[in-house]
Each structure stands twice: as structure tokens, then as C-alpha cells.
N, C-alpha and C. Protein backbone atom coordinates (compact mmCIF):
# COMPACT_ATOMS: atom_id res chain seq x y z
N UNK A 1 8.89 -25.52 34.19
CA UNK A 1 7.47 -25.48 34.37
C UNK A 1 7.09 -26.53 35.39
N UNK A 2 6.11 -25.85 36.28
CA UNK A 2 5.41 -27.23 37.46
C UNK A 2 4.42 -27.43 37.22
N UNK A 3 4.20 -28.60 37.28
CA UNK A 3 2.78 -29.45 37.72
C UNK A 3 2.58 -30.22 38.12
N UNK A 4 1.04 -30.70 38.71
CA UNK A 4 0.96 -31.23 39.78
C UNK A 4 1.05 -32.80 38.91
N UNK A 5 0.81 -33.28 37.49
CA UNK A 5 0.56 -34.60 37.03
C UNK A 5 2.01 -34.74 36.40
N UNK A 6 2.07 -36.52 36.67
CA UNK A 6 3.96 -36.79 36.15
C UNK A 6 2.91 -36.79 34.47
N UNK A 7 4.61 -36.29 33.77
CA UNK A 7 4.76 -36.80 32.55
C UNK A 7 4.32 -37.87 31.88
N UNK A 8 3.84 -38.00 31.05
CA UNK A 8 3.66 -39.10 30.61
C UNK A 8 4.31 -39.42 29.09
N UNK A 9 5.23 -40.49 29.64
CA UNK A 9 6.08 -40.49 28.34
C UNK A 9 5.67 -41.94 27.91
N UNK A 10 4.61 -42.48 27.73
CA UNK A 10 4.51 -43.55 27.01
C UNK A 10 3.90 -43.09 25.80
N UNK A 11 3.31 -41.52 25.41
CA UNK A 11 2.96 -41.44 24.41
C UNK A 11 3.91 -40.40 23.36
N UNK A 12 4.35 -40.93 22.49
CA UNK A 12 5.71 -40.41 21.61
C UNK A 12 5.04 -39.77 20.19
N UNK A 13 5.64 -38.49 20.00
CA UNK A 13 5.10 -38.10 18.87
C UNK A 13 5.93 -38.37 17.98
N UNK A 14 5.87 -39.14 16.76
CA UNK A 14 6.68 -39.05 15.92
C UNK A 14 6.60 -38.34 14.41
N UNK A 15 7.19 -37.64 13.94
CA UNK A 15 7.32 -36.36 12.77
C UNK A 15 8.32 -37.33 12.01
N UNK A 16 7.58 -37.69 10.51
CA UNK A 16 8.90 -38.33 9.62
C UNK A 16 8.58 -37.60 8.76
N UNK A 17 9.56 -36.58 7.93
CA UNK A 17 9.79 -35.73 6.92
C UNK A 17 10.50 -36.80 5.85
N UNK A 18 9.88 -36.46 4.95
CA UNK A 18 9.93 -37.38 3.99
C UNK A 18 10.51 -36.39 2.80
N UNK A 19 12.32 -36.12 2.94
CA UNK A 19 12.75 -34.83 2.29
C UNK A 19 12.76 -35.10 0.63
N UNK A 20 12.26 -36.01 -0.07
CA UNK A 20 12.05 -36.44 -1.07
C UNK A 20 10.72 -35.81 -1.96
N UNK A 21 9.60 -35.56 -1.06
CA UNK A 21 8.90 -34.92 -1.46
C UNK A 21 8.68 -33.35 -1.45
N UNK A 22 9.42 -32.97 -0.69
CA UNK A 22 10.15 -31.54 -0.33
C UNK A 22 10.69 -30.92 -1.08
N UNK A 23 11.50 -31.25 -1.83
CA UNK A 23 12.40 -31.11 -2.59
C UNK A 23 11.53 -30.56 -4.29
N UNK A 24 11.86 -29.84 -4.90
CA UNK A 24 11.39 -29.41 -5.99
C UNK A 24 11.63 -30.13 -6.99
N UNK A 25 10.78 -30.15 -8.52
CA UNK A 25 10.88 -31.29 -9.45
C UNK A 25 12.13 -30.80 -10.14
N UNK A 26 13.25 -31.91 -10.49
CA UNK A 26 13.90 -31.63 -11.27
C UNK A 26 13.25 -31.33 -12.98
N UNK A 27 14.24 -30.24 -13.39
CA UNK A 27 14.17 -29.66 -14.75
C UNK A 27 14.81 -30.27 -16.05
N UNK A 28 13.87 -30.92 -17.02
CA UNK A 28 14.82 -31.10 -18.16
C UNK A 28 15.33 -29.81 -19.25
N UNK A 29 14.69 -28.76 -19.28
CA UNK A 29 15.63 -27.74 -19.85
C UNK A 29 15.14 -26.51 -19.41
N UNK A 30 15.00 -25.58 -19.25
CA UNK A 30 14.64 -24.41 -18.84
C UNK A 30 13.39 -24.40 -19.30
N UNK A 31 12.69 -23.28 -18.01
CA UNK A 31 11.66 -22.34 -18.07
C UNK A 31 11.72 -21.96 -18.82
N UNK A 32 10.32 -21.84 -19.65
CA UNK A 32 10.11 -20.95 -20.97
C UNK A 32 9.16 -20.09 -20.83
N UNK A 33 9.35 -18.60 -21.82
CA UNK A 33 8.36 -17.43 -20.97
C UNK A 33 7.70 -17.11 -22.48
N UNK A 34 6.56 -18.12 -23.21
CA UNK A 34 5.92 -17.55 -24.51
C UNK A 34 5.39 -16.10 -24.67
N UNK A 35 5.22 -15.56 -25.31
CA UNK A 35 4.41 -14.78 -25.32
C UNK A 35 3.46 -14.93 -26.70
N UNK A 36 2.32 -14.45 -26.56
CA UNK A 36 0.98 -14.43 -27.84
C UNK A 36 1.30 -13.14 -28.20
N UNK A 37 0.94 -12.88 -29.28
CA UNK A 37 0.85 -11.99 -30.11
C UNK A 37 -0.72 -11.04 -30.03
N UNK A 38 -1.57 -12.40 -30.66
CA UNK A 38 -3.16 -12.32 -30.62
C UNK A 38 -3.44 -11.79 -29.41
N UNK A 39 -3.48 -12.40 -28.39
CA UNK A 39 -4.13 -11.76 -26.71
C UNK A 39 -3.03 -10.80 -25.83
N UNK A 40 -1.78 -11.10 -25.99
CA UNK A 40 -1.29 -10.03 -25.31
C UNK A 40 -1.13 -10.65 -24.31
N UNK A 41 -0.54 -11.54 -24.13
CA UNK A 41 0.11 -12.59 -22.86
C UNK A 41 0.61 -13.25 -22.98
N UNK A 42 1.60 -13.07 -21.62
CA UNK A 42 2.21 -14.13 -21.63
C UNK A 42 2.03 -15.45 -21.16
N UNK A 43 2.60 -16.53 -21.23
CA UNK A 43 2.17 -18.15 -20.84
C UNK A 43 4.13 -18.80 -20.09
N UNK A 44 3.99 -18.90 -19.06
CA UNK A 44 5.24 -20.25 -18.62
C UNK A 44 5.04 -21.28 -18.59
N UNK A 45 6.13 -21.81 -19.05
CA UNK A 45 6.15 -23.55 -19.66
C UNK A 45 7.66 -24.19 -18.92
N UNK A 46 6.88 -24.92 -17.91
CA UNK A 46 8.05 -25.75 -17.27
C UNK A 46 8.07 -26.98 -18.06
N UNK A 47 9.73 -27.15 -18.01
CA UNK A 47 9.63 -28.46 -18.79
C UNK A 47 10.57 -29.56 -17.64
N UNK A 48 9.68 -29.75 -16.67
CA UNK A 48 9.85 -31.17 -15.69
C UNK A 48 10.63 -32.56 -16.15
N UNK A 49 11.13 -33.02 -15.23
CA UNK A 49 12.04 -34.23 -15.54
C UNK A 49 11.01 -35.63 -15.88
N UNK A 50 10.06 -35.48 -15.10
CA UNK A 50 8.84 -36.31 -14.89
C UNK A 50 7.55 -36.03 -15.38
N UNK A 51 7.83 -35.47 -16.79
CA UNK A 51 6.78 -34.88 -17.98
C UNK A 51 7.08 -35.10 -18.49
N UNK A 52 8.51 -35.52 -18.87
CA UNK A 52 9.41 -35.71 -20.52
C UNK A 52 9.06 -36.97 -20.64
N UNK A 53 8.80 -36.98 -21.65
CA UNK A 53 8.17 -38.22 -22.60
C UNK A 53 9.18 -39.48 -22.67
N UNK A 54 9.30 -40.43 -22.50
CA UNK A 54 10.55 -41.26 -22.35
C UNK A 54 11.08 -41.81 -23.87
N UNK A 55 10.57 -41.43 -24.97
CA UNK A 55 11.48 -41.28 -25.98
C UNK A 55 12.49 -40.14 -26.02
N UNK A 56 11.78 -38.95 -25.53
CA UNK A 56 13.08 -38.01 -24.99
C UNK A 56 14.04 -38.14 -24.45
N UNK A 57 13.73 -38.70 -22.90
CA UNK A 57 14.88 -38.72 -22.58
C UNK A 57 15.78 -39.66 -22.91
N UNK A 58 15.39 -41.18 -23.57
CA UNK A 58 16.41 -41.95 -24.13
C UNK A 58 16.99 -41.03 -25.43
N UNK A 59 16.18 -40.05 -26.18
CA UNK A 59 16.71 -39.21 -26.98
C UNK A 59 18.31 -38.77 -26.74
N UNK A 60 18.07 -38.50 -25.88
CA UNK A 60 19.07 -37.46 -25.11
C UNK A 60 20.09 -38.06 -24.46
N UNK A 61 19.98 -39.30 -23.42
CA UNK A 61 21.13 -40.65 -23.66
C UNK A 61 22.13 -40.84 -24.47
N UNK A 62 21.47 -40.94 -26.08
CA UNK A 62 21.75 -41.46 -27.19
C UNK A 62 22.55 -40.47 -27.84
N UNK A 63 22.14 -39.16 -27.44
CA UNK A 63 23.06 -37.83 -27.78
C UNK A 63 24.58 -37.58 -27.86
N UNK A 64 25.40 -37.03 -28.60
CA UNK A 64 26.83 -36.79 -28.59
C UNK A 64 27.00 -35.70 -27.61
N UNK A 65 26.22 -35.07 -27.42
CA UNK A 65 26.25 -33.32 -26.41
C UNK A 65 26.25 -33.66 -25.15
N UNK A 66 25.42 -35.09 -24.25
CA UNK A 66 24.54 -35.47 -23.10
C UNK A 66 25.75 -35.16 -21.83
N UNK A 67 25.57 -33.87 -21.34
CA UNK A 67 26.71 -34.06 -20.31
C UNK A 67 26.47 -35.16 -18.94
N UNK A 68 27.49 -34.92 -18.05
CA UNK A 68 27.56 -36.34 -16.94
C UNK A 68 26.72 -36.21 -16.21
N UNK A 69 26.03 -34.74 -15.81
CA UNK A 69 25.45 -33.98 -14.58
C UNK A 69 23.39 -34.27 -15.04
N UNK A 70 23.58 -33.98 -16.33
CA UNK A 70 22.21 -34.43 -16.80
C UNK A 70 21.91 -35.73 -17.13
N UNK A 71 22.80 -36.52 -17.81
CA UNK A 71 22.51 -37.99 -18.01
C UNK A 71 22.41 -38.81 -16.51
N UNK A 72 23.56 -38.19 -15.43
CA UNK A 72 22.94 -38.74 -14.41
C UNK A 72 21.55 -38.22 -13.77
N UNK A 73 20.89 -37.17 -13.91
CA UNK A 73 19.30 -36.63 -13.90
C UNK A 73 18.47 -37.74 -14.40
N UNK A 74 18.91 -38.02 -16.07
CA UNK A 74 17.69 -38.64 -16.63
C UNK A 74 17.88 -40.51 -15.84
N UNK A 75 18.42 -40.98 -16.09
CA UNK A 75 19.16 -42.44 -15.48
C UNK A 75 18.35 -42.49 -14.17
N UNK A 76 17.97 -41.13 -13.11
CA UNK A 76 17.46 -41.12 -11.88
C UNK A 76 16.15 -41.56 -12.14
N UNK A 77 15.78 -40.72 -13.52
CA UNK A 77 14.37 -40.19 -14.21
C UNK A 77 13.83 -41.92 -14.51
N UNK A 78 14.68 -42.47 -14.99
CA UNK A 78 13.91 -44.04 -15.66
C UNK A 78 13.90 -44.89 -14.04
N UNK A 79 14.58 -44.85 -13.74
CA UNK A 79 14.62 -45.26 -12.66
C UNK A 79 13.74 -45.35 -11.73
N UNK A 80 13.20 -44.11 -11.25
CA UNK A 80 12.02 -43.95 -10.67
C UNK A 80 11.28 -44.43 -11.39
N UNK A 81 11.03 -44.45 -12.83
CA UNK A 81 9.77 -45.01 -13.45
C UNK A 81 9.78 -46.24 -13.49
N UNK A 82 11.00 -46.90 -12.73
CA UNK A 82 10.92 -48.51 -13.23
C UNK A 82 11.30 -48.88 -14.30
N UNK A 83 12.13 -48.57 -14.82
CA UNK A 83 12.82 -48.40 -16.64
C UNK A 83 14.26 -48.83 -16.60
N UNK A 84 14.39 -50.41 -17.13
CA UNK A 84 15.79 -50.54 -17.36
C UNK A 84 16.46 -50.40 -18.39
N UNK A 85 17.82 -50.11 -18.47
CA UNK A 85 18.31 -48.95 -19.28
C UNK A 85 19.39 -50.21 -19.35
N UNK A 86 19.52 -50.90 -20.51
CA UNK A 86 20.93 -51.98 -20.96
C UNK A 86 21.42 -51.19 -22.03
N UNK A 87 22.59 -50.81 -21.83
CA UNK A 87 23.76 -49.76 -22.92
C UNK A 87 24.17 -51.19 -23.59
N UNK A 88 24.49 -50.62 -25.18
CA UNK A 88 24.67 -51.55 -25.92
C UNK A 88 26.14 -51.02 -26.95
């Protein structure tokens, strides 16, 4: 492309994607699909990593079942909240 004015590169656009917020909320257990009886509908119930109540998820820590893939989820989960976690 021509033109008659130079470039001007002292002014820089900068784009910072911030892929953290991009990213979808992690899940503490599955989508749930209720249904009512009374009205005749249905209701979905996400159950978010960052909704769970933090007696839960130390619940679930404390668990014999807690696999490596989710305990490292929740550990992320206190974390972000600012929550130190001393194993005893």
C-alpha cells in the first residue's frame, strides 16, 4: 500500500490477553439437570470450584477417595482465595 505520509511508529498498540480470564470456571462435580415435578421444568445446577463452600473443599482434602487430579484443583482453589493449607 502507498502513501503520501511516513508511518508513524511512535504510537504502539498494545493487546494483553489475560488467558486466565478466558479460560472457563473450573468444576467441583458435575452439571446437574433437576427436574420439578410441580411446574414441569427443568433447572441446571453448576457446581463451580469458586462456589464451593470452603468447608467442602477441605471436606474433600480430608477424604480417603480425593484423587491427585482434583486435590490438585482444590489446593489451586484455596490458593487463589488466599488460604493456607498446613497438612498435619
Amino acid at each position: 500500500m502507498l502513501c503520501d505520509q511516513p508511518l508513524d511508529n511512535s504510537v504502539k498498540k498494545t493487546t494483553s490477553v489475560n488467558l486466565e480470564t478466558r479460560m472457563p470456571p473450573i468444576k467441583f462435580k458435575p452439571t446437574e439437570r433437576l427436574y420439578d415435578r410441580r411446574t414441569d421444568k427443568h433447572s441446571i445446577v453448576h457446581h463451580y470450584m469458586k462456589a464451593t463452600a470452603k468447608k467442602d473443599l477441605f471436606d474433600y482434602l480430608n477424604s480417603s477417595n480425593a484423587t491427585p487430579k482434583k486435590t490438585h484443583k482444590v489446593l489451586k482453589e484455596l490458593q487463589r482465595r488466599r488460604i493456607k493449607v498446613t497438612w498435619t
